[in-house]
N, C-alpha and C. Protein backbone atom coordinates (compact mmCIF):
# COMPACT_ATOMS: atom_id res chain seq x y z
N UNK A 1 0.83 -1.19 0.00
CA UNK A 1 0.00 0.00 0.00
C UNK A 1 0.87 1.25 0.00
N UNK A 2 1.65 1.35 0.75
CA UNK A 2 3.15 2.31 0.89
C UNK A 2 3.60 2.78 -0.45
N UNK A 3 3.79 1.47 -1.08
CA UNK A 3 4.72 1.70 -2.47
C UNK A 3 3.81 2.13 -3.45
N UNK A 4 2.29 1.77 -3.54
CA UNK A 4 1.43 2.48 -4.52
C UNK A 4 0.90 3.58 -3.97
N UNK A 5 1.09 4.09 -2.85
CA UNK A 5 0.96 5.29 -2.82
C UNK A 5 2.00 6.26 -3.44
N UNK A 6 3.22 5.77 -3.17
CA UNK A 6 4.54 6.23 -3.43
C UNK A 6 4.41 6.56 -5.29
N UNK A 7 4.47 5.24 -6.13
CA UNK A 7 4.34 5.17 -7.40
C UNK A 7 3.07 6.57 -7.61
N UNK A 8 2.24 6.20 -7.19
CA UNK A 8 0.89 7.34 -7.59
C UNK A 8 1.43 8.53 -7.80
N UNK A 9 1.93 8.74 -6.53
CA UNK A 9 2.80 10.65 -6.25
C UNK A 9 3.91 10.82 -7.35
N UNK A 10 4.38 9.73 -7.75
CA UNK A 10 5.23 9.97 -9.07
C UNK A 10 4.75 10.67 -10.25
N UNK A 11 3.72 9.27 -10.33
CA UNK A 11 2.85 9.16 -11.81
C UNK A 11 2.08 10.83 -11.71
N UNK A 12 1.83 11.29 -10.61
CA UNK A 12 1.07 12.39 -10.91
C UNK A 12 2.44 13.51 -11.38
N UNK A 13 2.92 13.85 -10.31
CA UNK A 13 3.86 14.83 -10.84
C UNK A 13 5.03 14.98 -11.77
N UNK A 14 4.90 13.82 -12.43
CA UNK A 14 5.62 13.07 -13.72
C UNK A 14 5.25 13.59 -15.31
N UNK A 15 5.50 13.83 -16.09
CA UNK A 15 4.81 13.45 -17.74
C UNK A 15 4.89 12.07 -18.05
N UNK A 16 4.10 11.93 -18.66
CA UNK A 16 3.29 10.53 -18.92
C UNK A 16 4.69 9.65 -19.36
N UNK A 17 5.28 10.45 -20.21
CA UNK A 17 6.74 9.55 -21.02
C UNK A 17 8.18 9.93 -20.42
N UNK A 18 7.88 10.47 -19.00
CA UNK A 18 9.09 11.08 -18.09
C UNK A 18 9.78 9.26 -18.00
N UNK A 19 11.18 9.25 -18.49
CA UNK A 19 11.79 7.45 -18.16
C UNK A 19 11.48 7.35 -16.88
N UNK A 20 11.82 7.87 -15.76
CA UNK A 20 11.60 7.69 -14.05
C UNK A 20 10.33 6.90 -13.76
N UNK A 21 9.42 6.99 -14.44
CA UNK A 21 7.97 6.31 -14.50
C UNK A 21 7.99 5.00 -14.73
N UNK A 22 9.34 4.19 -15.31
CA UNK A 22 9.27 3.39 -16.18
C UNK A 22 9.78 2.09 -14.59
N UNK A 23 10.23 2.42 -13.97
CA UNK A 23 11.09 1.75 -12.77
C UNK A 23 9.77 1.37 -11.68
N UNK A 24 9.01 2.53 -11.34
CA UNK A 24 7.73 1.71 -10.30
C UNK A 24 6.67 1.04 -10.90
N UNK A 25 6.31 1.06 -12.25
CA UNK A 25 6.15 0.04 -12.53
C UNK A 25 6.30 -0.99 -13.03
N UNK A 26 7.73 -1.55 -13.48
CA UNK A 26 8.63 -2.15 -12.80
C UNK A 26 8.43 -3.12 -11.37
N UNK A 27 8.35 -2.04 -10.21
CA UNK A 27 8.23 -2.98 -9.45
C UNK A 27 6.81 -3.26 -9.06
N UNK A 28 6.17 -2.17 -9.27
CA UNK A 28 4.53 -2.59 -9.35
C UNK A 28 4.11 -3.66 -9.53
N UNK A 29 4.76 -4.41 -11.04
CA UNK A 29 4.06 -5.44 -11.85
C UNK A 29 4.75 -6.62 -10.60
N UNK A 30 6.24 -6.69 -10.47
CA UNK A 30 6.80 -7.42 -9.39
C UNK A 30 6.14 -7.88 -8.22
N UNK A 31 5.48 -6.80 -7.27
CA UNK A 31 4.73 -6.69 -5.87
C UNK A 31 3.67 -7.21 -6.78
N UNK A 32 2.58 -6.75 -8.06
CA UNK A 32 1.30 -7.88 -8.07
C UNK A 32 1.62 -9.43 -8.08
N UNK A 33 2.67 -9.80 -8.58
CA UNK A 33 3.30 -11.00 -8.89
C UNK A 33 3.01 -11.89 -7.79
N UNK A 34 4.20 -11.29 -7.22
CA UNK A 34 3.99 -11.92 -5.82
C UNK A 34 2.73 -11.97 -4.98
N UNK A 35 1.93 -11.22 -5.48
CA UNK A 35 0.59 -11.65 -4.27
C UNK A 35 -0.46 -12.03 -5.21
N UNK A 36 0.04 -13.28 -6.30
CA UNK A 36 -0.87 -13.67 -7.35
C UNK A 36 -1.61 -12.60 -8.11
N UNK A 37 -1.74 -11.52 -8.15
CA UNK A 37 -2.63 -10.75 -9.52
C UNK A 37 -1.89 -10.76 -10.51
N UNK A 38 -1.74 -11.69 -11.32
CA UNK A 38 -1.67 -11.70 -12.53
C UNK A 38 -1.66 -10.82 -13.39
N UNK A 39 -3.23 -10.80 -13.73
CA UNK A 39 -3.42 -10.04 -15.08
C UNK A 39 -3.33 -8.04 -14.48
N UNK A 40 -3.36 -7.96 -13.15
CA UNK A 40 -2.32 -6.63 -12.63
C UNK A 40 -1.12 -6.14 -13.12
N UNK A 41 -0.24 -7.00 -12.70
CA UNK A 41 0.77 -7.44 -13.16
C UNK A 41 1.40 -7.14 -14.76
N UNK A 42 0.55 -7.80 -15.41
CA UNK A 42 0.75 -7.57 -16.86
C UNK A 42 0.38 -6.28 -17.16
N UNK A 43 -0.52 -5.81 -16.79
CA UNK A 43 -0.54 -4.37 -16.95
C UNK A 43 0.40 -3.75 -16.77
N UNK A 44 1.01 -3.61 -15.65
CA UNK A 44 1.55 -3.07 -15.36
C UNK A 44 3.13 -3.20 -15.70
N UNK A 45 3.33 -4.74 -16.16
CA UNK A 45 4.75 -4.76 -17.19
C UNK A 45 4.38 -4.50 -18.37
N UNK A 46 3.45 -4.34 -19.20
CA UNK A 46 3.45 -3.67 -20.63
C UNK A 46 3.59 -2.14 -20.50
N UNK A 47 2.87 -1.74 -19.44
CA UNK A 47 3.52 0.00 -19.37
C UNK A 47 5.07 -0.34 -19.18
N UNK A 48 5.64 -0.74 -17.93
CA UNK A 48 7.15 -0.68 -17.86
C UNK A 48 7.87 -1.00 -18.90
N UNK A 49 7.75 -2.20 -19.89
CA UNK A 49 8.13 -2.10 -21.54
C UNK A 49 7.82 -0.71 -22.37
N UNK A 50 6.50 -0.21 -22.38
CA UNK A 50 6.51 0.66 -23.08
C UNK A 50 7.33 1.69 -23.26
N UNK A 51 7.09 2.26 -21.83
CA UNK A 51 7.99 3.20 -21.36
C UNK A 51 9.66 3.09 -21.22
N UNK A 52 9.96 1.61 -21.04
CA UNK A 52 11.86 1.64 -21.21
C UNK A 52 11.97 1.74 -22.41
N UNK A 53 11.43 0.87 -23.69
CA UNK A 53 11.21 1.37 -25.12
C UNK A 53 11.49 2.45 -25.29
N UNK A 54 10.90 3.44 -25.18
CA UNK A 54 10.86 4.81 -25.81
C UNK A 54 11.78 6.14 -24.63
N UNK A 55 12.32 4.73 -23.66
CA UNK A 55 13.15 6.23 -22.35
C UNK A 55 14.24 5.66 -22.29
N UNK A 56 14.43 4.59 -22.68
CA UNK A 56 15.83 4.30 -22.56
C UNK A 56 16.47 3.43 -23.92
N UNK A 57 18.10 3.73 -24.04
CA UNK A 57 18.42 2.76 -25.06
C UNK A 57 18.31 1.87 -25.11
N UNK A 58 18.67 0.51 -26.26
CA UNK A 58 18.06 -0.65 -26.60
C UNK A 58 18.94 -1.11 -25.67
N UNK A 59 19.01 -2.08 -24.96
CA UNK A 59 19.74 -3.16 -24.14
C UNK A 59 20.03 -2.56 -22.90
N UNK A 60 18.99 -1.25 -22.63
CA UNK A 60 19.13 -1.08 -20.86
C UNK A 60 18.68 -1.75 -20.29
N UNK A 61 19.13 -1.77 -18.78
CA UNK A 61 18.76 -2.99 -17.93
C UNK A 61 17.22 -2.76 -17.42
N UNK A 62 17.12 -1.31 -17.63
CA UNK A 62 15.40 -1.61 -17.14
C UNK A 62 14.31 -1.80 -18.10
N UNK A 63 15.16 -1.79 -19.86
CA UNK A 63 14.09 -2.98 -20.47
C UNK A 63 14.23 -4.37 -20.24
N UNK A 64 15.94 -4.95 -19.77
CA UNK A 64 15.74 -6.10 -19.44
C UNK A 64 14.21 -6.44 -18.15
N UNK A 65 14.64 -5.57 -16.93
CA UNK A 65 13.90 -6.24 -16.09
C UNK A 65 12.30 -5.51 -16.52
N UNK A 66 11.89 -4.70 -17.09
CA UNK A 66 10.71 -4.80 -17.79
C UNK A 66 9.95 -5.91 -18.58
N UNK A 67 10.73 -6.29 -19.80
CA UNK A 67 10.43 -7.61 -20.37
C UNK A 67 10.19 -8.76 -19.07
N UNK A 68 11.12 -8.61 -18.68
CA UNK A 68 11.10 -10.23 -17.70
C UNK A 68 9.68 -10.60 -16.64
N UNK A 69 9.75 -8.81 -16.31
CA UNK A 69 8.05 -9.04 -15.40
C UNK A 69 7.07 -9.38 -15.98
N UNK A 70 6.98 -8.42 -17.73
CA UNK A 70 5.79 -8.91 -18.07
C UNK A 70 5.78 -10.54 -18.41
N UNK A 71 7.07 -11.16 -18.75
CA UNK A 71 7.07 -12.65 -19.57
C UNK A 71 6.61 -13.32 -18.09
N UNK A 72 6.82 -12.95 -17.19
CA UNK A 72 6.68 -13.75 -15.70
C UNK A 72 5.10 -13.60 -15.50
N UNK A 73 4.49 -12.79 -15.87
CA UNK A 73 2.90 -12.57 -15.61
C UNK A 73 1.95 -12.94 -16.74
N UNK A 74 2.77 -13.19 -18.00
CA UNK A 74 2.24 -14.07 -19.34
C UNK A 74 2.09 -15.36 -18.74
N UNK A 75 3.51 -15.93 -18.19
CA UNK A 75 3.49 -17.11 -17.96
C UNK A 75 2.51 -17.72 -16.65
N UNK A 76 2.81 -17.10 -16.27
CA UNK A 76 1.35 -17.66 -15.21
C UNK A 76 0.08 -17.72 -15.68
N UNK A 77 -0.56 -16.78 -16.21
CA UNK A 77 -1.18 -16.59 -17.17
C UNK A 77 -1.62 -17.71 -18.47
N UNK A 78 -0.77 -18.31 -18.34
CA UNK A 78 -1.17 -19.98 -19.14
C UNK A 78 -0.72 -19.06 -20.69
N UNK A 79 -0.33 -18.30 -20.80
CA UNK A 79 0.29 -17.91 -22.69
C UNK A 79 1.86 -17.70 -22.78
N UNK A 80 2.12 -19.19 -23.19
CA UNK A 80 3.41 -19.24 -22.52
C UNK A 80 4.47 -18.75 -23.79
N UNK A 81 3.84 -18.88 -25.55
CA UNK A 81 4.47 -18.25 -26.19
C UNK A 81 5.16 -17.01 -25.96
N UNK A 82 3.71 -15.96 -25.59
CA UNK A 82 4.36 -14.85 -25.34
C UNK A 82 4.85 -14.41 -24.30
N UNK A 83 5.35 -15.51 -22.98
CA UNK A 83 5.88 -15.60 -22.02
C UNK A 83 7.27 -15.42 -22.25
N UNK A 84 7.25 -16.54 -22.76
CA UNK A 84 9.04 -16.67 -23.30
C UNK A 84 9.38 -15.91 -24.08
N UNK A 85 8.87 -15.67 -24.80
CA UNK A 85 9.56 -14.33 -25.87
C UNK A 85 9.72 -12.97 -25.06
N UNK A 86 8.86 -12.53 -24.23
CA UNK A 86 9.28 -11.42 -23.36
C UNK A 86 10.80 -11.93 -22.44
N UNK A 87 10.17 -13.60 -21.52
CA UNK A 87 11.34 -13.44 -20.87
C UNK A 87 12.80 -13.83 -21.00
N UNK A 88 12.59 -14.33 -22.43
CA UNK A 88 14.34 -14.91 -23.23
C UNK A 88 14.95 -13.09 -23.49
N UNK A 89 13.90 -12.33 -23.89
CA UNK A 89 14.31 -10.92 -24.76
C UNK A 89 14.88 -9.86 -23.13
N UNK A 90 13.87 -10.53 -22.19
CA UNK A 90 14.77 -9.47 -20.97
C UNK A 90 15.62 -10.12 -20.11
N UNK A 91 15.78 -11.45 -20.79
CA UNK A 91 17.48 -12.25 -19.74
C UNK A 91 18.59 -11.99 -20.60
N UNK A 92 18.23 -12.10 -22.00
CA UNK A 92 19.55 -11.60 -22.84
C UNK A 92 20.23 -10.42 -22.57
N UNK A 93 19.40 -9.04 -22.27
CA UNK A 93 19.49 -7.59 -22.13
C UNK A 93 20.51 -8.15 -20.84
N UNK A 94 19.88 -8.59 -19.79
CA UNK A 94 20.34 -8.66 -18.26
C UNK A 94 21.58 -9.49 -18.03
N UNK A 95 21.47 -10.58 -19.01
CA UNK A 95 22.74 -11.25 -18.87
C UNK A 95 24.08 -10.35 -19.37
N UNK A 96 23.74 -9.21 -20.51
CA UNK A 96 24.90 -8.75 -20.82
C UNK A 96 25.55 -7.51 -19.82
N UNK A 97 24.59 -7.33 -19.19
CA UNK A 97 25.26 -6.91 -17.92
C UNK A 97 26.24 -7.23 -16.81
N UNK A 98 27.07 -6.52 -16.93
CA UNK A 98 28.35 -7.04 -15.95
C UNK A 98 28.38 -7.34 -14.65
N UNK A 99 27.52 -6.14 -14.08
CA UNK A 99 26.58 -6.27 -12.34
C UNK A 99 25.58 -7.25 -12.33
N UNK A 100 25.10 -8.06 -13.42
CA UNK A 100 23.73 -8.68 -12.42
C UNK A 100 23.98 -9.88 -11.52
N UNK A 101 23.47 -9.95 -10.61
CA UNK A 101 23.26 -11.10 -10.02
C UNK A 101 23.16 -12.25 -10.55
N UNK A 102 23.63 -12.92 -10.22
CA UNK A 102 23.82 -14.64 -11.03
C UNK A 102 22.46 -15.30 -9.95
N UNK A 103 22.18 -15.22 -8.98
CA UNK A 103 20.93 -15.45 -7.78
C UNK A 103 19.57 -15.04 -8.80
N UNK A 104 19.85 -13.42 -9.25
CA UNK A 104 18.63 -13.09 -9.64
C UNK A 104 18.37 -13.46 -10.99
N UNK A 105 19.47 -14.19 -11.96
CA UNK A 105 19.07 -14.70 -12.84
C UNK A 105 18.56 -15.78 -13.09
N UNK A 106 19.17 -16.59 -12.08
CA UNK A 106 18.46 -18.09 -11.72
C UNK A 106 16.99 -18.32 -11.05
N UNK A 107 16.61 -16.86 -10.59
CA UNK A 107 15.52 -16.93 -10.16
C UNK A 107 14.57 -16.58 -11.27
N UNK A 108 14.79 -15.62 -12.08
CA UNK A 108 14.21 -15.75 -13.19
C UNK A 108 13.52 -16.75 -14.31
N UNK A 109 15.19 -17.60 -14.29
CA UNK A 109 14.74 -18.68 -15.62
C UNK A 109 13.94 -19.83 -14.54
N UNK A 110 13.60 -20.02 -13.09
CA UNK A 110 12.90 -20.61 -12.61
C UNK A 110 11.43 -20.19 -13.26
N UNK A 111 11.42 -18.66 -13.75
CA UNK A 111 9.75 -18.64 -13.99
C UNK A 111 9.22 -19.64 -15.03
N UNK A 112 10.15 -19.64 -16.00
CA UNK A 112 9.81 -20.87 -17.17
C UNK A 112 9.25 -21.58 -16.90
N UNK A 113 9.12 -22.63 -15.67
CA UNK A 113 8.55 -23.56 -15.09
C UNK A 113 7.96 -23.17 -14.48
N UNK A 114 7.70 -22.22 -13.02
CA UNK A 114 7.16 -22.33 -12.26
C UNK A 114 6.76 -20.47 -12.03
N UNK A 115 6.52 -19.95 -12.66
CA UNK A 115 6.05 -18.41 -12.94
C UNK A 115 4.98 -17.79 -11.36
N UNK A 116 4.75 -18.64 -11.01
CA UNK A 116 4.02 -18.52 -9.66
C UNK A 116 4.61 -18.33 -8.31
């Protein structure tokens, strides 16, 4: 409740295509994840794609972890085509990163199987 209040106060005093917008939801789609809303979730990772798309260059890490939320909320979701294609397209971005976590990548390709 904290953090969507937090995100809200952004989104308001933000422009719609400000990149900074692109990170809470981000974790937005993350926090629905985790407490099963799904199709929340996806909402809320197709904005965070949209928005790293058009705010940041191609192979930033917050389109990696954009793609990956929404492929994680496809996949639960039972549409697993377009699961994997989001989340192969935001582990590639993330793997070419020099900082990421090797923990948080393995937790990732767990969604393949088990997205829940």
């Amino acid at each position: 409740v904290v953090y969507r209040s937090a995100a809200a106060a952004v989104f308001s005093a933000l422009p719609e295509t400000h990149p900074v917008r692109a990170s809470p939801y981000v974790n937005l789609a993350k926090l629905d994840a985790r407490r099963g809303a799904f199709a929340d979730a996806e909402r809320y990772g197709r904005e965070a794609v949209r928005l790293s798309a058009q705010s940041f260059p191609e192979g930033d890490p917050m389109q990696g972890h954009a793609r990956t939320r929404l492929g994680r909320a496809l996949l639960a979701q039972g549409r697993r085509a377009d699961g994997l294609r989001q989340l192969d397209a935001g582990l590639a971005i993330l793997r070419a990163q020099p900082d990421t976590d090797p923990d948080a990548l393995a937790e990732i390709e767990g969604w393949r199987t088990n997205p829940r």
